[in-house]
PDB file of N, CA and C in Angstrom:
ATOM      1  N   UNK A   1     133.256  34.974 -32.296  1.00  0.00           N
ATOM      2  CA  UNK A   1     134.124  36.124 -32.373  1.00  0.00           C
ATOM      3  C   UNK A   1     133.319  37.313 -32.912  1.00  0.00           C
ATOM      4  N   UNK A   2     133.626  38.308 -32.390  1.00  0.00           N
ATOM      5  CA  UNK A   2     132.555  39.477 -32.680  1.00  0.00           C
ATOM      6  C   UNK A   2     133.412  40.093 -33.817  1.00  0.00           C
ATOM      7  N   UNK A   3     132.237  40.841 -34.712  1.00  0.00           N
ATOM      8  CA  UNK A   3     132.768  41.511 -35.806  1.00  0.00           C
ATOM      9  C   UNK A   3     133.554  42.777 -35.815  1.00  0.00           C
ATOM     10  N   UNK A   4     133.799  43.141 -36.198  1.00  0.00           N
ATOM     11  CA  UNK A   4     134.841  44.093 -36.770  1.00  0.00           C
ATOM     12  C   UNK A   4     133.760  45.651 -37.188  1.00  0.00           C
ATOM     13  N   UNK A   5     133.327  46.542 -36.826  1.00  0.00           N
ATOM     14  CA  UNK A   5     132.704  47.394 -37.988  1.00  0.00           C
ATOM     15  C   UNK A   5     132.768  47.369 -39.374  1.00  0.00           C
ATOM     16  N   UNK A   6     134.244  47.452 -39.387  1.00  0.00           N
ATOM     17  CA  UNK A   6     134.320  47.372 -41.008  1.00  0.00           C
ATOM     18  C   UNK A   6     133.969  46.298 -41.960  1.00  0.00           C
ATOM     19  N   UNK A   7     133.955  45.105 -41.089  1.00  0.00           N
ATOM     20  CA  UNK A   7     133.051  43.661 -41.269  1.00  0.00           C
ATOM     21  C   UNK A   7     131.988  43.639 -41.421  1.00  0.00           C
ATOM     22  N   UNK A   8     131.130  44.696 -40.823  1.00  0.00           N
ATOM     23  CA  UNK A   8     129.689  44.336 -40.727  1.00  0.00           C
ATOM     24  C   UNK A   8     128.880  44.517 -42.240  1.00  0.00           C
ATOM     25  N   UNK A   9     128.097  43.779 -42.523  1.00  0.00           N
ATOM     26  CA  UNK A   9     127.312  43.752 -44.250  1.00  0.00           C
ATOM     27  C   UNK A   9     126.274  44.853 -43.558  1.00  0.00           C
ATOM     28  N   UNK A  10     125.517  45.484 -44.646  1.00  0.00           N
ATOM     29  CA  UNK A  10     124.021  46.241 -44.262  1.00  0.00           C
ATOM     30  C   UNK A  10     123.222  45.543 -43.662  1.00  0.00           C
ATOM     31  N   UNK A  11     122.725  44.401 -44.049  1.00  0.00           N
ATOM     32  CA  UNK A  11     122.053  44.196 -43.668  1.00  0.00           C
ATOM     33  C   UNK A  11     122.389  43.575 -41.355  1.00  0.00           C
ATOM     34  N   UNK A  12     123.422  43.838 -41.441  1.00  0.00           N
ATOM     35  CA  UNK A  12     123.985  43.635 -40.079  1.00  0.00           C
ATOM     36  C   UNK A  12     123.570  45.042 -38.756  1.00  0.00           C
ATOM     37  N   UNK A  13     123.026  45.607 -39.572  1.00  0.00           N
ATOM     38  CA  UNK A  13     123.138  47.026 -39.243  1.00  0.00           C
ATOM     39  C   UNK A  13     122.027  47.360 -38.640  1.00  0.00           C
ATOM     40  N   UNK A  14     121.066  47.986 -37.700  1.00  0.00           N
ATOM     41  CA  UNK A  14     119.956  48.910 -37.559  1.00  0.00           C
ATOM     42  C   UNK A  14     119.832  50.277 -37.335  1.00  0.00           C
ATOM     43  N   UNK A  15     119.867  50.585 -38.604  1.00  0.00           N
ATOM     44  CA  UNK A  15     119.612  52.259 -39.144  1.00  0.00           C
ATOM     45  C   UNK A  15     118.414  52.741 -38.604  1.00  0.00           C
ATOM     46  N   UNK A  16     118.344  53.932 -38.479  1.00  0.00           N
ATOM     47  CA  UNK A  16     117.127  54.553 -38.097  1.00  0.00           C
ATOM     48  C   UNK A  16     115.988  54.344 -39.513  1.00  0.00           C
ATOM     49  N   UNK A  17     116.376  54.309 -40.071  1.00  0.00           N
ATOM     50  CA  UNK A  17     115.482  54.261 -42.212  1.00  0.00           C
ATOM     51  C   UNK A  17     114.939  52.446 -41.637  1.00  0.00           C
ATOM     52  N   UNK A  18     116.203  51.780 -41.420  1.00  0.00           N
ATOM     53  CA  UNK A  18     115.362  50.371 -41.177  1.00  0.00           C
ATOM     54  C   UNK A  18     114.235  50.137 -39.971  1.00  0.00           C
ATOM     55  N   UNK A  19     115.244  51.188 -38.520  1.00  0.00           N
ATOM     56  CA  UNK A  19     113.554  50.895 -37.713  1.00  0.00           C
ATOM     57  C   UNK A  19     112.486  51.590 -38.237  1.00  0.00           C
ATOM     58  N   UNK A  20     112.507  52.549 -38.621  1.00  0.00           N
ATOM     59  CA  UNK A  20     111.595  53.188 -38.669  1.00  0.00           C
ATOM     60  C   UNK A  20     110.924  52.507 -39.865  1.00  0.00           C
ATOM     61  N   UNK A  21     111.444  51.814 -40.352  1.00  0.00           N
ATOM     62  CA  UNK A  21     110.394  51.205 -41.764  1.00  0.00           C
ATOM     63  C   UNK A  21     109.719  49.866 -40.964  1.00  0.00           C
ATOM     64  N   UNK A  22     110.089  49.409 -39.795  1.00  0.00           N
ATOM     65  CA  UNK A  22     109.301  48.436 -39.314  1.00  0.00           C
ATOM     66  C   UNK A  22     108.456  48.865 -38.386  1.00  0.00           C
ATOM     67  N   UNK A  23     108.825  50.092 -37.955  1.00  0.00           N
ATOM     68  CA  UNK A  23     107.688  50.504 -36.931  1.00  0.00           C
ATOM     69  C   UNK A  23     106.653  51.111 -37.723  1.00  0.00           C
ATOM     70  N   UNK A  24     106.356  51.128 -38.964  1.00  0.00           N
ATOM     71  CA  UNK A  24     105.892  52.056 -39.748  1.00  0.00           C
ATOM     72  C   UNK A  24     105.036  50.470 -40.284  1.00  0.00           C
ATOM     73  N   UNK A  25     105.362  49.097 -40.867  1.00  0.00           N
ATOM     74  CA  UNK A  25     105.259  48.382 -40.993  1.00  0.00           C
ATOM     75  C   UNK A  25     103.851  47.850 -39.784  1.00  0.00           C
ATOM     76  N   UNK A  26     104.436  47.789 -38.495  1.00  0.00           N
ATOM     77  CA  UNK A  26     103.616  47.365 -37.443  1.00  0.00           C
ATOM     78  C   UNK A  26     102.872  48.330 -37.167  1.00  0.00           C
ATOM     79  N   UNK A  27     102.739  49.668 -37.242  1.00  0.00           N
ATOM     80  CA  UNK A  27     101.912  50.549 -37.214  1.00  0.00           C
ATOM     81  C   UNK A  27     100.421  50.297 -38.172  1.00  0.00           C
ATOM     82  N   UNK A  28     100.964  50.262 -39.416  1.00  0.00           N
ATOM     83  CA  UNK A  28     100.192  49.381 -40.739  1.00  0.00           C
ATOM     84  C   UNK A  28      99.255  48.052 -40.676  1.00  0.00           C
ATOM     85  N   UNK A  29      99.698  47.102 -39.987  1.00  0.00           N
ATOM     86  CA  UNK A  29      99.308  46.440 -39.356  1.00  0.00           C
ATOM     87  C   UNK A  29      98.436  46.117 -38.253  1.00  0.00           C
ATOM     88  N   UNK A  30      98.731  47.033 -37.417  1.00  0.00           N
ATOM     89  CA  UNK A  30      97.689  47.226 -36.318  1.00  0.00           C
ATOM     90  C   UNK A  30      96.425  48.134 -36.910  1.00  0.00           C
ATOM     91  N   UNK A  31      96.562  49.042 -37.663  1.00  0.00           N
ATOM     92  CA  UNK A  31      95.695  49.538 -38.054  1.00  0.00           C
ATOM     93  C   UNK A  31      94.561  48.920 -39.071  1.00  0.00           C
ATOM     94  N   UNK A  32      95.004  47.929 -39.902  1.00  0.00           N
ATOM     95  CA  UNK A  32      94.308  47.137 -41.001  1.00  0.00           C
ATOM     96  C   UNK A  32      93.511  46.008 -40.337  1.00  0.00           C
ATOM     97  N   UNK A  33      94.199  45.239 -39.440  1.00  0.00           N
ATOM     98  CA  UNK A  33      93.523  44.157 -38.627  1.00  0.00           C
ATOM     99  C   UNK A  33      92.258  44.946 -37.629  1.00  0.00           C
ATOM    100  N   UNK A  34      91.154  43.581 -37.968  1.00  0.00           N
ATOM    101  CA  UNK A  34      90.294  44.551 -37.479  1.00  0.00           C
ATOM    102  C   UNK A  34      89.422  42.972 -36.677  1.00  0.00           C
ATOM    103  N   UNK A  35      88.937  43.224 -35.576  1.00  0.00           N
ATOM    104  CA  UNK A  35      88.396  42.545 -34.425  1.00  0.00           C
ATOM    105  C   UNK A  35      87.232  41.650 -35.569  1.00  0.00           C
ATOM    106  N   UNK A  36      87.501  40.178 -35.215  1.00  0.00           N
ATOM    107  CA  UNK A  36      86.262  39.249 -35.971  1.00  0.00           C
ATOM    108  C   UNK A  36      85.435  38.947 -34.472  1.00  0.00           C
ATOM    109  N   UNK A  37      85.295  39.211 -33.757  1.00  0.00           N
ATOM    110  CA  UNK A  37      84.549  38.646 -33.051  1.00  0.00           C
ATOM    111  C   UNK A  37      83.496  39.750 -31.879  1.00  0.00           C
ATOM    112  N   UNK A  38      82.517  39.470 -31.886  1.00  0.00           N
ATOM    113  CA  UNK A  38      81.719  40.581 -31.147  1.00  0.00           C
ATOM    114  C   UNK A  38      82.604  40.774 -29.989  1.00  0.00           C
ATOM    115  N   UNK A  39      82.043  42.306 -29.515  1.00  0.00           N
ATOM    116  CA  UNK A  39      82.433  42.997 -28.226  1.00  0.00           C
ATOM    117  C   UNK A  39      81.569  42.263 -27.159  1.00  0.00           C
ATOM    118  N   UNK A  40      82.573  41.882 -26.205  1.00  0.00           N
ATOM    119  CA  UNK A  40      82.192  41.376 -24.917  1.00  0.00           C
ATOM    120  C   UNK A  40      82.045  39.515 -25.101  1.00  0.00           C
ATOM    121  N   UNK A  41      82.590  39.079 -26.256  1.00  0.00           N
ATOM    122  CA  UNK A  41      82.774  37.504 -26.168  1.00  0.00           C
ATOM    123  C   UNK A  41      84.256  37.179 -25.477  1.00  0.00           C
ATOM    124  N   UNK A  42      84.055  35.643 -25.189  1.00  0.00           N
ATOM    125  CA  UNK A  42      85.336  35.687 -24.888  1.00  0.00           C
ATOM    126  C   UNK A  42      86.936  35.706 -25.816  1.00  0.00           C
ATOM    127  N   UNK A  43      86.364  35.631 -26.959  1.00  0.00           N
ATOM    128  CA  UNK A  43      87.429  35.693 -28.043  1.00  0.00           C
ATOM    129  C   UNK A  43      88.127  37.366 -27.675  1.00  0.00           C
ATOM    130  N   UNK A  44      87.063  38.610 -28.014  1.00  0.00           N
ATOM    131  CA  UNK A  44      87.127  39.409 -27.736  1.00  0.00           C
ATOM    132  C   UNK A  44      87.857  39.959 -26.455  1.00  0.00           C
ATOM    133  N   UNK A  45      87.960  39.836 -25.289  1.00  0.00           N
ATOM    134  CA  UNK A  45      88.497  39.241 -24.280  1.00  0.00           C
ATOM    135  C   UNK A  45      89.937  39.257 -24.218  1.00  0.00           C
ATOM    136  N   UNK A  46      90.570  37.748 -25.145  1.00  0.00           N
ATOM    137  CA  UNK A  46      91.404  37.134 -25.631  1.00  0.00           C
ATOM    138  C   UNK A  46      91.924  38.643 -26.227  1.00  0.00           C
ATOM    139  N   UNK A  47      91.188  38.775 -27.182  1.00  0.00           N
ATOM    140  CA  UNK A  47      92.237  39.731 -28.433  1.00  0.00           C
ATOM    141  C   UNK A  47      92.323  41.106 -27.554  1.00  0.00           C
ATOM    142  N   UNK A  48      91.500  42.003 -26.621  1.00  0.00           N
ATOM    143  CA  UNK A  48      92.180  42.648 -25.819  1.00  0.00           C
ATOM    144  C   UNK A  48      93.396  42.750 -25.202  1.00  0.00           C
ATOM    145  N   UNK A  49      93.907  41.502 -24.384  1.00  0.00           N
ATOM    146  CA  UNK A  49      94.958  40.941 -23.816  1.00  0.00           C
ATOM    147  C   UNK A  49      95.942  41.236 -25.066  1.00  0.00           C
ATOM    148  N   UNK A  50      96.073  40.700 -26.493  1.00  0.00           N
ATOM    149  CA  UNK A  50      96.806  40.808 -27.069  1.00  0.00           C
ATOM    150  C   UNK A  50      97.164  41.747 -27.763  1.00  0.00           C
ATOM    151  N   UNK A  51      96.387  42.664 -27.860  1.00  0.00           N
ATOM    152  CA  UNK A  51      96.161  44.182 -28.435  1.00  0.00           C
ATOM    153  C   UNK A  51      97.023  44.919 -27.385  1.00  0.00           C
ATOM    154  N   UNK A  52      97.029  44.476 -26.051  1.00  0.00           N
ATOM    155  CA  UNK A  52      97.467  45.300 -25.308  1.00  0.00           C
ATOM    156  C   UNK A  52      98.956  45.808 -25.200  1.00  0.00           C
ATOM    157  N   UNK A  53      99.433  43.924 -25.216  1.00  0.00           N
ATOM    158  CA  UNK A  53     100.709  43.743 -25.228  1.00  0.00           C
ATOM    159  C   UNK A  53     101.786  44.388 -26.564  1.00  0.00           C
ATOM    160  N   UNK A  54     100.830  44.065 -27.867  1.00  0.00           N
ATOM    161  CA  UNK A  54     101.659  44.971 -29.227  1.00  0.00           C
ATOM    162  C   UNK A  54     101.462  46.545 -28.710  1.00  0.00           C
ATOM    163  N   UNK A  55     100.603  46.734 -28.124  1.00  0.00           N
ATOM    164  CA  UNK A  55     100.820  48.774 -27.871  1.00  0.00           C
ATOM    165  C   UNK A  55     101.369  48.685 -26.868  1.00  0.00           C
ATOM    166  N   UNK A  56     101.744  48.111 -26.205  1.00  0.00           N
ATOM    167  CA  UNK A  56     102.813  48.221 -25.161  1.00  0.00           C
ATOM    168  C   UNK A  56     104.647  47.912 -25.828  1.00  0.00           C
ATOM    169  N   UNK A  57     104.438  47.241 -26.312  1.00  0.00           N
ATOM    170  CA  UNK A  57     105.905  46.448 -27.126  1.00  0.00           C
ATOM    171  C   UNK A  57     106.006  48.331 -28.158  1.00  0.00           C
ATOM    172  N   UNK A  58     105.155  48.335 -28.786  1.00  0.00           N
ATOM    173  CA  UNK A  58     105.374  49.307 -29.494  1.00  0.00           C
ATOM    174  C   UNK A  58     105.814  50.779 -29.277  1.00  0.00           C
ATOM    175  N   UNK A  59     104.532  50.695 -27.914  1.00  0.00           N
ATOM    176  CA  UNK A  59     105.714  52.084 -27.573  1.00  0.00           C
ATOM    177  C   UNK A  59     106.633  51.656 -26.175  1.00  0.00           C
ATOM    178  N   UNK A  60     107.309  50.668 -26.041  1.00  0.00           N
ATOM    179  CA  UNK A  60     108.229  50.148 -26.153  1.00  0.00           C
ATOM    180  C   UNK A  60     109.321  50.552 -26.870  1.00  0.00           C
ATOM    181  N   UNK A  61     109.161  50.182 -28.559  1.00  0.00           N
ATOM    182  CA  UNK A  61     110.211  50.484 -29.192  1.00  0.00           C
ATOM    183  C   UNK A  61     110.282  52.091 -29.748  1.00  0.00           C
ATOM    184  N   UNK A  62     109.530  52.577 -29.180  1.00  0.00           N
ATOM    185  CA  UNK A  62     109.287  54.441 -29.769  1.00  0.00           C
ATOM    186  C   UNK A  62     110.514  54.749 -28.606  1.00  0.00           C
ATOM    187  N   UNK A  63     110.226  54.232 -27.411  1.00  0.00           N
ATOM    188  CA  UNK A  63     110.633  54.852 -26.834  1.00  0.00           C
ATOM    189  C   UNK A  63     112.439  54.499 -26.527  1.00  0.00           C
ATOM    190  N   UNK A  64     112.771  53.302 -27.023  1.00  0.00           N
ATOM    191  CA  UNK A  64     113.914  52.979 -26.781  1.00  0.00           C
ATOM    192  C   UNK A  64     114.019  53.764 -28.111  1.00  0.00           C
ATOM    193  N   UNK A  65     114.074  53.620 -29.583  1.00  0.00           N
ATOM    194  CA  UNK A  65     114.261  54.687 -29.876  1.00  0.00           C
ATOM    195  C   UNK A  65     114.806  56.228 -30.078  1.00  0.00           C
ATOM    196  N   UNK A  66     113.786  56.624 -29.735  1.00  0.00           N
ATOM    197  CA  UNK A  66     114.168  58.073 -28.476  1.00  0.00           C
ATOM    198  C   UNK A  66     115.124  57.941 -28.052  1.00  0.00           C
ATOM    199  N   UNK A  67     115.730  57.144 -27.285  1.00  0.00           N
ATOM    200  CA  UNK A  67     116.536  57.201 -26.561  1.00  0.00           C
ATOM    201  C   UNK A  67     118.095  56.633 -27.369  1.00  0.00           C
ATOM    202  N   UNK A  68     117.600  56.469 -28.806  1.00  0.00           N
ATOM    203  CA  UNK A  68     118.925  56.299 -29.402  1.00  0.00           C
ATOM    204  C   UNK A  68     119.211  54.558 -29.110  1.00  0.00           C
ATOM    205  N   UNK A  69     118.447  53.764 -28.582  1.00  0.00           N
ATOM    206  CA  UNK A  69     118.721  51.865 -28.260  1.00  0.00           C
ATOM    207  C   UNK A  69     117.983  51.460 -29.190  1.00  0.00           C
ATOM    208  N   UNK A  70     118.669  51.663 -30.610  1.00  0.00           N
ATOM    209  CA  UNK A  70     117.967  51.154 -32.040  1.00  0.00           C
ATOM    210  C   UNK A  70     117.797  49.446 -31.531  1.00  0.00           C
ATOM    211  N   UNK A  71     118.680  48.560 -31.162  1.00  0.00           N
ATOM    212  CA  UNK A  71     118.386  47.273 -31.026  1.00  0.00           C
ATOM    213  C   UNK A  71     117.171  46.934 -30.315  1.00  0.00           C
ATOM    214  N   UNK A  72     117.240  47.263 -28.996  1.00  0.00           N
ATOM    215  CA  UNK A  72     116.385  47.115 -27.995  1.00  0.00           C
ATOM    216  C   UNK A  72     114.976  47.830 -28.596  1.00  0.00           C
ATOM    217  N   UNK A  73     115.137  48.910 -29.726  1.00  0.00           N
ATOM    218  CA  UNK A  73     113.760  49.100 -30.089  1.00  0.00           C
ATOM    219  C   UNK A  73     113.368  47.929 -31.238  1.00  0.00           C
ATOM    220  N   UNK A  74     113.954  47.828 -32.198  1.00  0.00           N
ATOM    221  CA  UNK A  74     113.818  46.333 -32.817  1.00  0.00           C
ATOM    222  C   UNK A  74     113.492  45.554 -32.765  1.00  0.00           C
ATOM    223  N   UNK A  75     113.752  44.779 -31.981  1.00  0.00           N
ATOM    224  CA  UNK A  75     113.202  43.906 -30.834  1.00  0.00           C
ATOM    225  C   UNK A  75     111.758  44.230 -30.117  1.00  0.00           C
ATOM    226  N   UNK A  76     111.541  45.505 -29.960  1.00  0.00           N
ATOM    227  CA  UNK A  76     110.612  45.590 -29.760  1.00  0.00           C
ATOM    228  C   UNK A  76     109.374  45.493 -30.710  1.00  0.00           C
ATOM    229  N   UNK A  77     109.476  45.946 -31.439  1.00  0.00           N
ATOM    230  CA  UNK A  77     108.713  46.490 -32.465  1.00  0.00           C
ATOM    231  C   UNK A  77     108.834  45.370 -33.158  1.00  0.00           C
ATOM    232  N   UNK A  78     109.519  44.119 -33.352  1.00  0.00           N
ATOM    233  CA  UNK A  78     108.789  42.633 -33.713  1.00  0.00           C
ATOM    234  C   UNK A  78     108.344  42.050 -32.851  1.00  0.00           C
ATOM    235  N   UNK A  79     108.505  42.296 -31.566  1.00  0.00           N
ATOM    236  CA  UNK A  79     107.492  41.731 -30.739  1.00  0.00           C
ATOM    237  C   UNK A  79     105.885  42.046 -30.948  1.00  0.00           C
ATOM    238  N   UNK A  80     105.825  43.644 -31.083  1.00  0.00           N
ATOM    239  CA  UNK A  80     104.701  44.115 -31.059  1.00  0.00           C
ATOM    240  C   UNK A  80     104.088  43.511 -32.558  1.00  0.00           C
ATOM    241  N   UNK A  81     104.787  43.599 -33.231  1.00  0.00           N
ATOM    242  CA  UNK A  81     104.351  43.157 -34.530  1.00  0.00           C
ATOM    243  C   UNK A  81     103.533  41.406 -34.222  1.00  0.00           C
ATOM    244  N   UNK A  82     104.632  40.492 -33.587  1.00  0.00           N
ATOM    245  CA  UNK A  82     104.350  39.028 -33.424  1.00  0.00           C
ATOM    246  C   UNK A  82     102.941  38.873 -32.984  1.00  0.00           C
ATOM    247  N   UNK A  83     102.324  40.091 -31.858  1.00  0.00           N
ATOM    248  CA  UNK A  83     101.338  39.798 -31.323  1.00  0.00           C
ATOM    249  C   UNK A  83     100.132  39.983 -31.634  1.00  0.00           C
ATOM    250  N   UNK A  84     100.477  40.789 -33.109  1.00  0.00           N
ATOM    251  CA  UNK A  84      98.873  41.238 -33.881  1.00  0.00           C
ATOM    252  C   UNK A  84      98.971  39.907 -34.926  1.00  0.00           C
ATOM    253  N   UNK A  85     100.258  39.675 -35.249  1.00  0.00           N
ATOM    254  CA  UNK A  85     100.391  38.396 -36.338  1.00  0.00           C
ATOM    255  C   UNK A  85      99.842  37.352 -35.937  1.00  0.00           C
ATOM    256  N   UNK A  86      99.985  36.781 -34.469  1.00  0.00           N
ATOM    257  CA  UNK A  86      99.052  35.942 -33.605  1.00  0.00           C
ATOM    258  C   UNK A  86      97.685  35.948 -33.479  1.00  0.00           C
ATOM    259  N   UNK A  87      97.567  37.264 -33.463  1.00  0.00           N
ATOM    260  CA  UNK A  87      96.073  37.360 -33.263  1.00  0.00           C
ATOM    261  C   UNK A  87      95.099  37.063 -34.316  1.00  0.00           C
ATOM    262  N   UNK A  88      95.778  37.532 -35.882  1.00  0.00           N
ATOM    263  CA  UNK A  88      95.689  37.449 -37.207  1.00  0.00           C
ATOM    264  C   UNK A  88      95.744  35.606 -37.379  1.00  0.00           C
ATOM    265  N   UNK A  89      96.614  34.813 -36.864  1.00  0.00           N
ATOM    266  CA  UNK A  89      96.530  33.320 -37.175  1.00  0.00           C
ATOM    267  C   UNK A  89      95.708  32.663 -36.278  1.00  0.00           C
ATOM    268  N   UNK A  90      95.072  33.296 -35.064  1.00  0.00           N
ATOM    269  CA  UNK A  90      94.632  32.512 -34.348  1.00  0.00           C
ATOM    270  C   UNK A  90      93.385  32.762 -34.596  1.00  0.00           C
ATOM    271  N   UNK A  91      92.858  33.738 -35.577  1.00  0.00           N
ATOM    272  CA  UNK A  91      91.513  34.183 -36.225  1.00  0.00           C
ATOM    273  C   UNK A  91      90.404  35.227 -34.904  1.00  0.00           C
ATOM    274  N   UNK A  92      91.120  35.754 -34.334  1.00  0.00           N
ATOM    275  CA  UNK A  92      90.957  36.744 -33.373  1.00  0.00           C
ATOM    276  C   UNK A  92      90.875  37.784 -34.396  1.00  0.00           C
ATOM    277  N   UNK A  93      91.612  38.610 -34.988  1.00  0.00           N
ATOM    278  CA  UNK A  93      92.313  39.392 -36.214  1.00  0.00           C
ATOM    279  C   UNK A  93      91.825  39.095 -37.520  1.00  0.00           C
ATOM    280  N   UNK A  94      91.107  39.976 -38.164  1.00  0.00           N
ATOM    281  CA  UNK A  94      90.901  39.414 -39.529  1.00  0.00           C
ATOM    282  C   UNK A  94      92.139  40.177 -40.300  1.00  0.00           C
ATOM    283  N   UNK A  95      92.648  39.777 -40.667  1.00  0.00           N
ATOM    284  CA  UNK A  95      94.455  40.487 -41.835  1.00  0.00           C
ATOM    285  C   UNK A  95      93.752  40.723 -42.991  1.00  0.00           C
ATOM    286  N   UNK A  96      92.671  40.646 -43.254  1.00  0.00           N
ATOM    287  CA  UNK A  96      92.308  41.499 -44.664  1.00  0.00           C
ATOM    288  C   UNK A  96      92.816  40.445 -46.007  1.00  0.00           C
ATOM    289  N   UNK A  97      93.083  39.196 -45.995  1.00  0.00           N
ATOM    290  CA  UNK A  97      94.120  38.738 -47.083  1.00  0.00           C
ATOM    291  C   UNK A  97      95.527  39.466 -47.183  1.00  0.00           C
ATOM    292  N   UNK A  98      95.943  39.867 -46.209  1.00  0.00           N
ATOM    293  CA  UNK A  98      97.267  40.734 -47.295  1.00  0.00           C
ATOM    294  C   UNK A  98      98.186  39.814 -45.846  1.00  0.00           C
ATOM    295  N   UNK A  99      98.915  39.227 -47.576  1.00  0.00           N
ATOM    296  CA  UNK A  99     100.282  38.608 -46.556  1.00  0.00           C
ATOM    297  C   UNK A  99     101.673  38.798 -46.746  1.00  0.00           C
ATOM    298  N   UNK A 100     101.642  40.193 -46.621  1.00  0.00           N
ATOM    299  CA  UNK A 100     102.682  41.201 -46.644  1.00  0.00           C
ATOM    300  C   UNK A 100     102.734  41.498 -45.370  1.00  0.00           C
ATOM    301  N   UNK A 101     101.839  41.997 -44.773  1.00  0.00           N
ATOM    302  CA  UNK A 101     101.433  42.693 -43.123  1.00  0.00           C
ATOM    303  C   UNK A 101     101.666  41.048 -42.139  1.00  0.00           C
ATOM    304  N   UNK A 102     100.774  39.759 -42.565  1.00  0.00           N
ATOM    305  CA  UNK A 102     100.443  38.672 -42.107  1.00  0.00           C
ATOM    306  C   UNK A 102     101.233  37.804 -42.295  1.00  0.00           C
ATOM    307  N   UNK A 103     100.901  36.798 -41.301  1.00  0.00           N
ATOM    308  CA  UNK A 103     100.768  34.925 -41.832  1.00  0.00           C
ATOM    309  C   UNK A 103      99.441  34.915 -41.890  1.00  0.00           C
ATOM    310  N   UNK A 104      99.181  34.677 -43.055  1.00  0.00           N
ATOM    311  CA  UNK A 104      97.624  34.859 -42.758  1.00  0.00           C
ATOM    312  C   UNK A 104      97.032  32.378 -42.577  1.00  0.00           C
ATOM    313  N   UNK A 105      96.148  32.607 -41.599  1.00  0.00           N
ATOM    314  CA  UNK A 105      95.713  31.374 -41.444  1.00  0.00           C
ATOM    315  C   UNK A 105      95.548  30.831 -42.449  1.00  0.00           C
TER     316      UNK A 105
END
């Protein structure tokens, strides 16, 4: 049974203050993780492919966004997030120790 508005708790909610604190989050993230493996291996390779897909997911969620589809950007923007976090556990990604941003391996 679907809720009620007046039902809904905060945390039920996606505010622009909450996306924007996760896109701000995965932004953070992409920027700190930084490539362990030389240019032109196949690891390297690998973490291209996955680099690609979080800047795609991401502006993804800029752009739903924009357009006022707070969910559908949400969604996005943990996707984009999932795929640097992957990259970070699969040791593609070095996360710096910080497992705030990470799962770190």
């Amino acid at each position: 049974m679907a809720k009620e508005v007046s039902d809904l708790d905060v945390d039920d909610v996606i505010t622009e203050e909450k996306l924007s604190h996760y896109l701000s989050l995965t932004k953070a993230a992409r920027a700190k993780a930084t490539p362990i493996h030389d240019e032109g291996s196949p690891q390297s390779s690998q973490l291209k492919v996955m680099m690609r897909m979080a800047d795609d997911y991401a502006s993804d969620a800029l752009h739903f966004k924009n357009n006022g589809d707070f969910v559908r950007a949400f969604g996005a923007i943990n996707y984009a997030h999932a795929w640097i976090d992957a990259a970070v556990k699969l040791r593609l990604l070095d996360g710096h120790g910080d497992d705030a941003l990470f799962t770190l391996p």
